[in-house]
PDB file of N, CA and C in Angstrom:
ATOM      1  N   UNK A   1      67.853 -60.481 -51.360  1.00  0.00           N
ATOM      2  CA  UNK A   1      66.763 -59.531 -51.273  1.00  0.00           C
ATOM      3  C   UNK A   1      65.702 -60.067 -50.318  1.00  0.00           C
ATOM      4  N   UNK A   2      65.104 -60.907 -50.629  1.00  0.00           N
ATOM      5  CA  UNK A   2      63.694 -61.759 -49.405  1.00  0.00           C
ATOM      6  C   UNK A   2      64.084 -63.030 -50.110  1.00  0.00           C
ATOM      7  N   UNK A   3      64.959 -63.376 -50.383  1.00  0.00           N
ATOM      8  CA  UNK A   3      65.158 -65.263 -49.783  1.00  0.00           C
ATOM      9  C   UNK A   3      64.404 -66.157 -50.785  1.00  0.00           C
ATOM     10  N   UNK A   4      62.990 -65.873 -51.496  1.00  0.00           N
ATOM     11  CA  UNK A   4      62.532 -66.765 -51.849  1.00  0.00           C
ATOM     12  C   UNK A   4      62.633 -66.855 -53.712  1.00  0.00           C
ATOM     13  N   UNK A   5      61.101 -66.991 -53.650  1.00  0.00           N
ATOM     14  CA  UNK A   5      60.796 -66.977 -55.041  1.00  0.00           C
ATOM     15  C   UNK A   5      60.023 -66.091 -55.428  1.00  0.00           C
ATOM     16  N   UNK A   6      60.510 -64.662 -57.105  1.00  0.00           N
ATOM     17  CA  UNK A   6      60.290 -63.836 -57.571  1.00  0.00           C
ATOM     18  C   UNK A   6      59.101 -64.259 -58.931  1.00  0.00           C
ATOM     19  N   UNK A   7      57.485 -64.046 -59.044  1.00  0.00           N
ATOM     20  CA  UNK A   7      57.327 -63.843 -60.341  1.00  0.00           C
ATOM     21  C   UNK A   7      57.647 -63.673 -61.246  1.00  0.00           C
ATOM     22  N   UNK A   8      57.359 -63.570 -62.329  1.00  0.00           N
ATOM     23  CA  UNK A   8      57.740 -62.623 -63.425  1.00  0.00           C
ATOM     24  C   UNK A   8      56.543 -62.788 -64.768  1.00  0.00           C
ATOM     25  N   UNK A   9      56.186 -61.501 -65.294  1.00  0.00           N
ATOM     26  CA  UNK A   9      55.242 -62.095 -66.247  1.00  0.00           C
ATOM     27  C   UNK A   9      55.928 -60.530 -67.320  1.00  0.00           C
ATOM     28  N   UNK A  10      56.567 -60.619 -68.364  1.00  0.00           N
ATOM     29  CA  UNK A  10      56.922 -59.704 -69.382  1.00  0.00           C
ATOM     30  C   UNK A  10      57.594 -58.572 -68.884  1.00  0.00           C
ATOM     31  N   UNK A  11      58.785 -58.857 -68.019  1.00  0.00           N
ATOM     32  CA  UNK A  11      59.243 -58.738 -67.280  1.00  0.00           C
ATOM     33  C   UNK A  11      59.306 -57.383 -65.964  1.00  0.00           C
ATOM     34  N   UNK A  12      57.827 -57.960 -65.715  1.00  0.00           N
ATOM     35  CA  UNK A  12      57.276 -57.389 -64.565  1.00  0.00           C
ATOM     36  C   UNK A  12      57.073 -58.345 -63.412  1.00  0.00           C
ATOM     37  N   UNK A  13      57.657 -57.836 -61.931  1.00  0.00           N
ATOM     38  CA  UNK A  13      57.266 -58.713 -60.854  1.00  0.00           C
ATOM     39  C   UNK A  13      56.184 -58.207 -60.210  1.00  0.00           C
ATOM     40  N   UNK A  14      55.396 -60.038 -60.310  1.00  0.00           N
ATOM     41  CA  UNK A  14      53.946 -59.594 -60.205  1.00  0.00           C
ATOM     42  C   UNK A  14      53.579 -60.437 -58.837  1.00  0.00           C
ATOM     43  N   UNK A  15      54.539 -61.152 -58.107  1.00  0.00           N
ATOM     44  CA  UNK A  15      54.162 -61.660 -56.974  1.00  0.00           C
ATOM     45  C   UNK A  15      55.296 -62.623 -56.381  1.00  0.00           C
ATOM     46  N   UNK A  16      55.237 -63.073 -55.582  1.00  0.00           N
ATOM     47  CA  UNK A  16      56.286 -64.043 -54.358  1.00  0.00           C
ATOM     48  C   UNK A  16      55.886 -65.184 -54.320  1.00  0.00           C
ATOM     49  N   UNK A  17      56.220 -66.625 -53.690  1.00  0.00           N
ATOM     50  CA  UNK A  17      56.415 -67.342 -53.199  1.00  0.00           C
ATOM     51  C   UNK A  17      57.134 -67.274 -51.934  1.00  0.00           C
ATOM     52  N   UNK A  18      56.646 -67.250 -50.773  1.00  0.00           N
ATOM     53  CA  UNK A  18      57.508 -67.469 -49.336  1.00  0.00           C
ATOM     54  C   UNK A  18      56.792 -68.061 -48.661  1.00  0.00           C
ATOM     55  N   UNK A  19      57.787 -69.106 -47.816  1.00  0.00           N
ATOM     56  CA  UNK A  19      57.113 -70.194 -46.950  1.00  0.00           C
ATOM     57  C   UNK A  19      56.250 -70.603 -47.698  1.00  0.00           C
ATOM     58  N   UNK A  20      56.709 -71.152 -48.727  1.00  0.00           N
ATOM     59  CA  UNK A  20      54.804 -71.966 -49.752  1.00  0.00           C
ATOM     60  C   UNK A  20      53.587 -71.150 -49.428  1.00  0.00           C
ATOM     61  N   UNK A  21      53.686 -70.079 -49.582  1.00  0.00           N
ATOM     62  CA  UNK A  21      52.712 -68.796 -49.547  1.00  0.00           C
ATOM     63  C   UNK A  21      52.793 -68.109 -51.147  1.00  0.00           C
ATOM     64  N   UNK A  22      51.776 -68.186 -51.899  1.00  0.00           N
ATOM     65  CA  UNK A  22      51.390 -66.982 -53.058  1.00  0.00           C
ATOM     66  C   UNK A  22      50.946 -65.911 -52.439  1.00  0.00           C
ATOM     67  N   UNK A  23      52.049 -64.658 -52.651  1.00  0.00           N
ATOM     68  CA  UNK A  23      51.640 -63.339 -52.536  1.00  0.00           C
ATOM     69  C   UNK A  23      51.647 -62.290 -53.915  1.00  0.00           C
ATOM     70  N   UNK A  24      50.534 -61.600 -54.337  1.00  0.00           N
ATOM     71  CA  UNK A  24      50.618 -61.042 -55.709  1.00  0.00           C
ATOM     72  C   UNK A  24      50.460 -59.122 -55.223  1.00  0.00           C
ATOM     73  N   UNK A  25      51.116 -58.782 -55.804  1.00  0.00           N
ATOM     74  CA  UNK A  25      51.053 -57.396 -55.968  1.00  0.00           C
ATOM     75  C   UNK A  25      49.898 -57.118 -55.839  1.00  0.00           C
ATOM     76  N   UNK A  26      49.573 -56.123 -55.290  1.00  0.00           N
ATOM     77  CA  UNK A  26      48.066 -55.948 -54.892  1.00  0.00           C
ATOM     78  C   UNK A  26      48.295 -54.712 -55.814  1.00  0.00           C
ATOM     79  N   UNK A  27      46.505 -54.565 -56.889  1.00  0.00           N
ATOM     80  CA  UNK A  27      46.396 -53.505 -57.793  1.00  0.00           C
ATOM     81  C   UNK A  27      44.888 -53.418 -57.704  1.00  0.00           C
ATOM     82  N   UNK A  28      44.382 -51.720 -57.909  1.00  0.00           N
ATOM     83  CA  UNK A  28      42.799 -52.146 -57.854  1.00  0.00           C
ATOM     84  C   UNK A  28      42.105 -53.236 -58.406  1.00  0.00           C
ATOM     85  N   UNK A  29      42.583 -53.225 -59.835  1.00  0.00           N
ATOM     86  CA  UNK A  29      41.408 -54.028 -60.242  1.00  0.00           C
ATOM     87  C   UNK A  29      42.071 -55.476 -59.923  1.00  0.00           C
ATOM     88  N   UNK A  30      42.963 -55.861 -59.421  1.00  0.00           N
ATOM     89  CA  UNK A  30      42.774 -57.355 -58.452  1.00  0.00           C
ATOM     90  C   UNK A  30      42.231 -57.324 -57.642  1.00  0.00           C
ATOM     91  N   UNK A  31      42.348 -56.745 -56.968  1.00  0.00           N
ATOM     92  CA  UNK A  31      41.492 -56.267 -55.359  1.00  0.00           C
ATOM     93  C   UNK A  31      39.948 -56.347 -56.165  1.00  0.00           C
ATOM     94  N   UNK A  32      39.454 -56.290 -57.043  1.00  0.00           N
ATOM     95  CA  UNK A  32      38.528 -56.134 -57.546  1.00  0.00           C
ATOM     96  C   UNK A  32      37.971 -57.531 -57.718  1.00  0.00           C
ATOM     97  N   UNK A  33      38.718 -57.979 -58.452  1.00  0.00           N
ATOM     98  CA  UNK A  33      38.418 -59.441 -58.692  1.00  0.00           C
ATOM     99  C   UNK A  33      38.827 -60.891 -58.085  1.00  0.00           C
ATOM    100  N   UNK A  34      39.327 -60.019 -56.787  1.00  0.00           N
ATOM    101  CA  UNK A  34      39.381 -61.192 -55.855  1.00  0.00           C
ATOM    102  C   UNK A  34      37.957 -60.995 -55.342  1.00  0.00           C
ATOM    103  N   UNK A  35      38.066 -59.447 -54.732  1.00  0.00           N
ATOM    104  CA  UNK A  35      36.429 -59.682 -53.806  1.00  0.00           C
ATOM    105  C   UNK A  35      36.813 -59.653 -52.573  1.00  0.00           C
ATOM    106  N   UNK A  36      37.294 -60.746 -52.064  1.00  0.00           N
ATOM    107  CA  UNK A  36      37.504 -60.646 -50.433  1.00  0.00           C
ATOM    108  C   UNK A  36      39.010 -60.782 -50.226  1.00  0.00           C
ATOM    109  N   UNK A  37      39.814 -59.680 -50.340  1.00  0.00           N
ATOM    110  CA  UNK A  37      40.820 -59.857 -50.295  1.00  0.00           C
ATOM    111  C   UNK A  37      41.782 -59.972 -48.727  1.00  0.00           C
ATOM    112  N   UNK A  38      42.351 -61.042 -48.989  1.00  0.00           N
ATOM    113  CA  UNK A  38      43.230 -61.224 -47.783  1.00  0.00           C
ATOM    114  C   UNK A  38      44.775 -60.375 -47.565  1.00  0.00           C
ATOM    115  N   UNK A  39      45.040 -59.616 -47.087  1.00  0.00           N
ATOM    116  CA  UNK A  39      46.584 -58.589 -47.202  1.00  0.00           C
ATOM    117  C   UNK A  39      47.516 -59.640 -45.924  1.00  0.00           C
ATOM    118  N   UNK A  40      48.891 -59.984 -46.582  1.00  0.00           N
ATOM    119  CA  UNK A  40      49.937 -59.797 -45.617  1.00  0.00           C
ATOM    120  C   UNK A  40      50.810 -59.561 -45.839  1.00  0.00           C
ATOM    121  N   UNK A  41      52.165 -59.429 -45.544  1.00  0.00           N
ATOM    122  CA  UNK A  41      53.461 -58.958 -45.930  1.00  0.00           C
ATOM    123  C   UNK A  41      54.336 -60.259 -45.895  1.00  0.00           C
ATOM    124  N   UNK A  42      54.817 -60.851 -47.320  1.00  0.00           N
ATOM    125  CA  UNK A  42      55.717 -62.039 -47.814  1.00  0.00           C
ATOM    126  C   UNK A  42      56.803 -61.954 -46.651  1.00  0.00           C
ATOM    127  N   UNK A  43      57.465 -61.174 -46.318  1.00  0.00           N
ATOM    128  CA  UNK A  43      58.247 -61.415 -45.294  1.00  0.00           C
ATOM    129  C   UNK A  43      58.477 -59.994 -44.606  1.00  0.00           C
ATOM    130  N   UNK A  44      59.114 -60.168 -43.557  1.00  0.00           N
ATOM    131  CA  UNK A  44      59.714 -59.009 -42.795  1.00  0.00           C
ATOM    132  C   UNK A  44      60.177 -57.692 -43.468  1.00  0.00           C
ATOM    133  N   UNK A  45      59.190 -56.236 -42.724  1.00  0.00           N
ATOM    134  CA  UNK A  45      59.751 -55.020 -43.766  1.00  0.00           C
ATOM    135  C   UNK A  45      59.132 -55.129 -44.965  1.00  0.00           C
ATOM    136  N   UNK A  46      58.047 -55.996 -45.789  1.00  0.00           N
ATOM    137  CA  UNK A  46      57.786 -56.024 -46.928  1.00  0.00           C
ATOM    138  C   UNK A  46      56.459 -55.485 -46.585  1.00  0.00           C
ATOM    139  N   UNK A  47      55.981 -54.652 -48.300  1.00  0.00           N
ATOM    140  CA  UNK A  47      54.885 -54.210 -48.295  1.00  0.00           C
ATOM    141  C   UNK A  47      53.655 -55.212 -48.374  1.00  0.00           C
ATOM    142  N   UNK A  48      52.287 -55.044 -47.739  1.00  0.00           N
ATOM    143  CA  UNK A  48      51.627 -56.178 -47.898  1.00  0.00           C
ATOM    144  C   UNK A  48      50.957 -56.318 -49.187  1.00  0.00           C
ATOM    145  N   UNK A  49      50.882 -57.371 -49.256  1.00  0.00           N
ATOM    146  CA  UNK A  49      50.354 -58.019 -50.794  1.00  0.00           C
ATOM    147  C   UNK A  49      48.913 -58.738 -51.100  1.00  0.00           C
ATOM    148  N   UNK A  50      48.609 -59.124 -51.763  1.00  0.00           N
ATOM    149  CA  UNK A  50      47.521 -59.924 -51.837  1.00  0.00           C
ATOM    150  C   UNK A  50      48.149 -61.688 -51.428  1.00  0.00           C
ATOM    151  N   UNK A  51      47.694 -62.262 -50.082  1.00  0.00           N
ATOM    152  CA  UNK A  51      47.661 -63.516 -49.794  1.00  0.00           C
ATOM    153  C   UNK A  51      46.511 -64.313 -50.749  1.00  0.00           C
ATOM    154  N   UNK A  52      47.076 -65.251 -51.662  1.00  0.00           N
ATOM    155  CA  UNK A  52      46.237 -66.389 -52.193  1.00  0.00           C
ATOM    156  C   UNK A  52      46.489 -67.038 -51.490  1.00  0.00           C
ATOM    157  N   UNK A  53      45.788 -68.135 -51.069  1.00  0.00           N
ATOM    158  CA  UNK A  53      45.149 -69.572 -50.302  1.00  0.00           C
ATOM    159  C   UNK A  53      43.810 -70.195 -50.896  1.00  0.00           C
ATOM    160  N   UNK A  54      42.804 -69.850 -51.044  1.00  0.00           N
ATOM    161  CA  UNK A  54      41.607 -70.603 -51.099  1.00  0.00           C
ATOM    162  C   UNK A  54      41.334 -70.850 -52.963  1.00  0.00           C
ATOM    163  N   UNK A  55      41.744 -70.215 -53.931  1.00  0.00           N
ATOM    164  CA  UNK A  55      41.654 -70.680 -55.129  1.00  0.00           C
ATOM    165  C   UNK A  55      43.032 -71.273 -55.679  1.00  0.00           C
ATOM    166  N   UNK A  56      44.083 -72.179 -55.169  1.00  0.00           N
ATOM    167  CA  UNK A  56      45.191 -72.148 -55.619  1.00  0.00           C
ATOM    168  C   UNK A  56      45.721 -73.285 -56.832  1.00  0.00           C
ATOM    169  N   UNK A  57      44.380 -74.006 -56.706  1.00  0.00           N
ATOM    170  CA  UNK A  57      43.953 -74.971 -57.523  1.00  0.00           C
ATOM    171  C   UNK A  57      43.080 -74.470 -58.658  1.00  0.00           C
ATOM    172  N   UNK A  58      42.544 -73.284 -59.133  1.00  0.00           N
ATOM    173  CA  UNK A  58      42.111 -72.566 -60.039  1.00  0.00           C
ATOM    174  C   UNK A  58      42.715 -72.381 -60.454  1.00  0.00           C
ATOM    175  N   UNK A  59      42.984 -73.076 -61.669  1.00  0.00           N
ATOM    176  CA  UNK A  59      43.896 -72.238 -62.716  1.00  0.00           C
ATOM    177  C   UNK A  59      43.742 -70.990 -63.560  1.00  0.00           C
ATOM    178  N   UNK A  60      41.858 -71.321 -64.008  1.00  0.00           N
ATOM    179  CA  UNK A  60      42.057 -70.205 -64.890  1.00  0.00           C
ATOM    180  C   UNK A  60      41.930 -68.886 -64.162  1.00  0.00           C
ATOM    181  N   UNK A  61      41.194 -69.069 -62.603  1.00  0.00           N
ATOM    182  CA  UNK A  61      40.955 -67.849 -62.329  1.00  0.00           C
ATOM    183  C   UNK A  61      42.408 -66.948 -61.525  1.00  0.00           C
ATOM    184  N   UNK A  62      43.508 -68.161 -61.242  1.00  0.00           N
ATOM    185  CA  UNK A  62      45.006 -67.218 -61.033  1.00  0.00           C
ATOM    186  C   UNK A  62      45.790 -66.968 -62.226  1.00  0.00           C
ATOM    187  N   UNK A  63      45.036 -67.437 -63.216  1.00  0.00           N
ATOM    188  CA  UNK A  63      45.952 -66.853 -64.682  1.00  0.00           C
ATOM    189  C   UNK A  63      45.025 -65.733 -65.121  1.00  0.00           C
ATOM    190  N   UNK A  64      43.493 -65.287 -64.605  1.00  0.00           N
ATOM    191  CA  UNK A  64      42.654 -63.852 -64.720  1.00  0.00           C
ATOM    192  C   UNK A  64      43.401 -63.155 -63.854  1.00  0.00           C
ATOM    193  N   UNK A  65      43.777 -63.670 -62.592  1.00  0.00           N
ATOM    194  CA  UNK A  65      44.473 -62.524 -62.181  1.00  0.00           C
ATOM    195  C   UNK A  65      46.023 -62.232 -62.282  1.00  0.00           C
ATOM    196  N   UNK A  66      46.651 -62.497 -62.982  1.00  0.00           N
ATOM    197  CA  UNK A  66      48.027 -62.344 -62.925  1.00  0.00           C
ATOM    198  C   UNK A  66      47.632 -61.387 -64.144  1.00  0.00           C
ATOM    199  N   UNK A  67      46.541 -61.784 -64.874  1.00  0.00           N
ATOM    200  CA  UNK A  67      47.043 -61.073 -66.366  1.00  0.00           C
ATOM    201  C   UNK A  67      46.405 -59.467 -65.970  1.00  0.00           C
ATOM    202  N   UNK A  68      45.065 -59.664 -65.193  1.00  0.00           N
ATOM    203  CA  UNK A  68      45.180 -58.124 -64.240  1.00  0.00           C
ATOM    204  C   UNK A  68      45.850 -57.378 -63.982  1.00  0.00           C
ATOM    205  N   UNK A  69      46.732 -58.405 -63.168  1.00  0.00           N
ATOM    206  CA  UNK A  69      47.531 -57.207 -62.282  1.00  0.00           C
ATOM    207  C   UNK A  69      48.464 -57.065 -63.306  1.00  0.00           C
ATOM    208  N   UNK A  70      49.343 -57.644 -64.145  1.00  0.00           N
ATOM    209  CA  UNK A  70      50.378 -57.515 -64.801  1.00  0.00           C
ATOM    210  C   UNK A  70      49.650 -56.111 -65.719  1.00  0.00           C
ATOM    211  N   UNK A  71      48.798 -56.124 -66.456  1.00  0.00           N
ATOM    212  CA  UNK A  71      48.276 -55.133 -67.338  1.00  0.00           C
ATOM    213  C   UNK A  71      48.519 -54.024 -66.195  1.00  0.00           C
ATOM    214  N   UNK A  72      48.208 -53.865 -64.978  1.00  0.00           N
ATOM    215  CA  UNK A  72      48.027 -52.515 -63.854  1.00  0.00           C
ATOM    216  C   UNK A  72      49.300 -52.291 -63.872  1.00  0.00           C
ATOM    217  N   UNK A  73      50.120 -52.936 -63.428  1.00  0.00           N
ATOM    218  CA  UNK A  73      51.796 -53.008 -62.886  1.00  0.00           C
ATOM    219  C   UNK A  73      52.478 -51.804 -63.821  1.00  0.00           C
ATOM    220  N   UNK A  74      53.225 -51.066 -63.480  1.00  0.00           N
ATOM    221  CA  UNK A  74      53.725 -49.619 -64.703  1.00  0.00           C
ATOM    222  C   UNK A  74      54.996 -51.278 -65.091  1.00  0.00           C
ATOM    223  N   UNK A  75      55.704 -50.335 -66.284  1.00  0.00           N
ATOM    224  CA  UNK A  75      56.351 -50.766 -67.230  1.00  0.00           C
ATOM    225  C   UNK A  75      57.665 -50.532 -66.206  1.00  0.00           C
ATOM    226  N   UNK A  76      58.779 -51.759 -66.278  1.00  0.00           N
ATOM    227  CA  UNK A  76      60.009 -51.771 -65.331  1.00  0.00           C
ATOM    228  C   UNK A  76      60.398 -50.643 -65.662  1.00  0.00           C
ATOM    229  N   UNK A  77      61.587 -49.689 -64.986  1.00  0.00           N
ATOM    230  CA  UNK A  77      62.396 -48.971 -64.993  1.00  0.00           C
ATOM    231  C   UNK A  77      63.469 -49.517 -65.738  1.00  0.00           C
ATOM    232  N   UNK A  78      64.335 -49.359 -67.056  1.00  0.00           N
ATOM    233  CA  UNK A  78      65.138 -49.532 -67.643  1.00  0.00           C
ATOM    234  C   UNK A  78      66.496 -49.440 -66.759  1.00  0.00           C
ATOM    235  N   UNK A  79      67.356 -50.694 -66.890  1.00  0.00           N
ATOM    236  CA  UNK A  79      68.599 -50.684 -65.961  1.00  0.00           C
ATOM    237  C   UNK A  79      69.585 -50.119 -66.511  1.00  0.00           C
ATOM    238  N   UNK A  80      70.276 -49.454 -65.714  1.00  0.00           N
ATOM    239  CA  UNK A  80      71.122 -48.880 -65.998  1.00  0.00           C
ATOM    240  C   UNK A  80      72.572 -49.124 -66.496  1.00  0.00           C
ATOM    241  N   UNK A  81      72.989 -49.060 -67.637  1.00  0.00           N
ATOM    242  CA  UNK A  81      74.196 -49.619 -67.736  1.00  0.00           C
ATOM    243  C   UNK A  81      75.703 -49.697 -67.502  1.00  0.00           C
ATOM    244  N   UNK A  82      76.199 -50.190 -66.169  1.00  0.00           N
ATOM    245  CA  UNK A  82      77.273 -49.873 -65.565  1.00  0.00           C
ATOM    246  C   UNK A  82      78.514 -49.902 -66.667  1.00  0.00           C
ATOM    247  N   UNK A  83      79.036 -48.730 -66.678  1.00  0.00           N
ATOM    248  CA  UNK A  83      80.434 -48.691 -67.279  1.00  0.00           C
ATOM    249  C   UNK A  83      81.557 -49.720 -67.003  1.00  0.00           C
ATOM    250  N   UNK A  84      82.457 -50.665 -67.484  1.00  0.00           N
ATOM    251  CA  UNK A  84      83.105 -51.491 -67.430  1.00  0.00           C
ATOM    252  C   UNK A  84      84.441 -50.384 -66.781  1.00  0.00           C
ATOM    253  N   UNK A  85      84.724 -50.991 -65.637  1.00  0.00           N
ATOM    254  CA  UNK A  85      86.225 -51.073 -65.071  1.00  0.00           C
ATOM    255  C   UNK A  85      87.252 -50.798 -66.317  1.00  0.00           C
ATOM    256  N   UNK A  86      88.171 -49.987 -66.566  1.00  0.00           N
ATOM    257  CA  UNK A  86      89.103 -49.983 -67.187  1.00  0.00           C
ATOM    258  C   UNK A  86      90.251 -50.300 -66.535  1.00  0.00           C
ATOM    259  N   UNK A  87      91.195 -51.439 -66.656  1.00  0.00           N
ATOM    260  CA  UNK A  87      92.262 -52.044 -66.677  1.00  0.00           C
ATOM    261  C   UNK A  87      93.241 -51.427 -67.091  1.00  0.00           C
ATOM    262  N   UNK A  88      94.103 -50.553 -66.285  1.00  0.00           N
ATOM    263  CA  UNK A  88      95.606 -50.056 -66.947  1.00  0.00           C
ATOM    264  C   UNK A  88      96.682 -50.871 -66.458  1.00  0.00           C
TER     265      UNK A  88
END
């Protein structure tokens, strides 16, 4: 899919790892509580995201925002369950 590394918080993806880059789903109220938000796109063809860099050593304030955005994020789409191959 993009190569790297997928979030996950209750099993919602809430942001990337690429090239040792934190990118988080961008949602109003993150955008809110970043303040000055930085946008780029984790990789090629991808939608842009919220770039972290300057608090990455904050813990509590990237665990305020994960729990943000995760609360914004809609609820996954339930997968679908592929019918098993029947063997004659």
């Amino acid at each position: 899919m993009f190569g790297e590394c997928g979030l996950y918080f209750d099993n919602k993806l809430f942001g990337l790892v690429c090239d040792n880059k934190l990118f988080i789903k961008p949602t109003q109220s993150g955008r809110k509580y970043i303040n000055e938000v930085v946008e780029a796109s984790p990789y090629p063809g991808a939608k842009p995201s919220f770039l972290i860099e300057e608090k990455l050593d904050d813990r509590e304030w990237l665990r305020k925002l994960v729990e943000i955005t995760v609360n914004e994020l809609p609820e996954p789409k339930p997968k679908k369950i592929k019918p098993k191959n029947k063997v004659r």
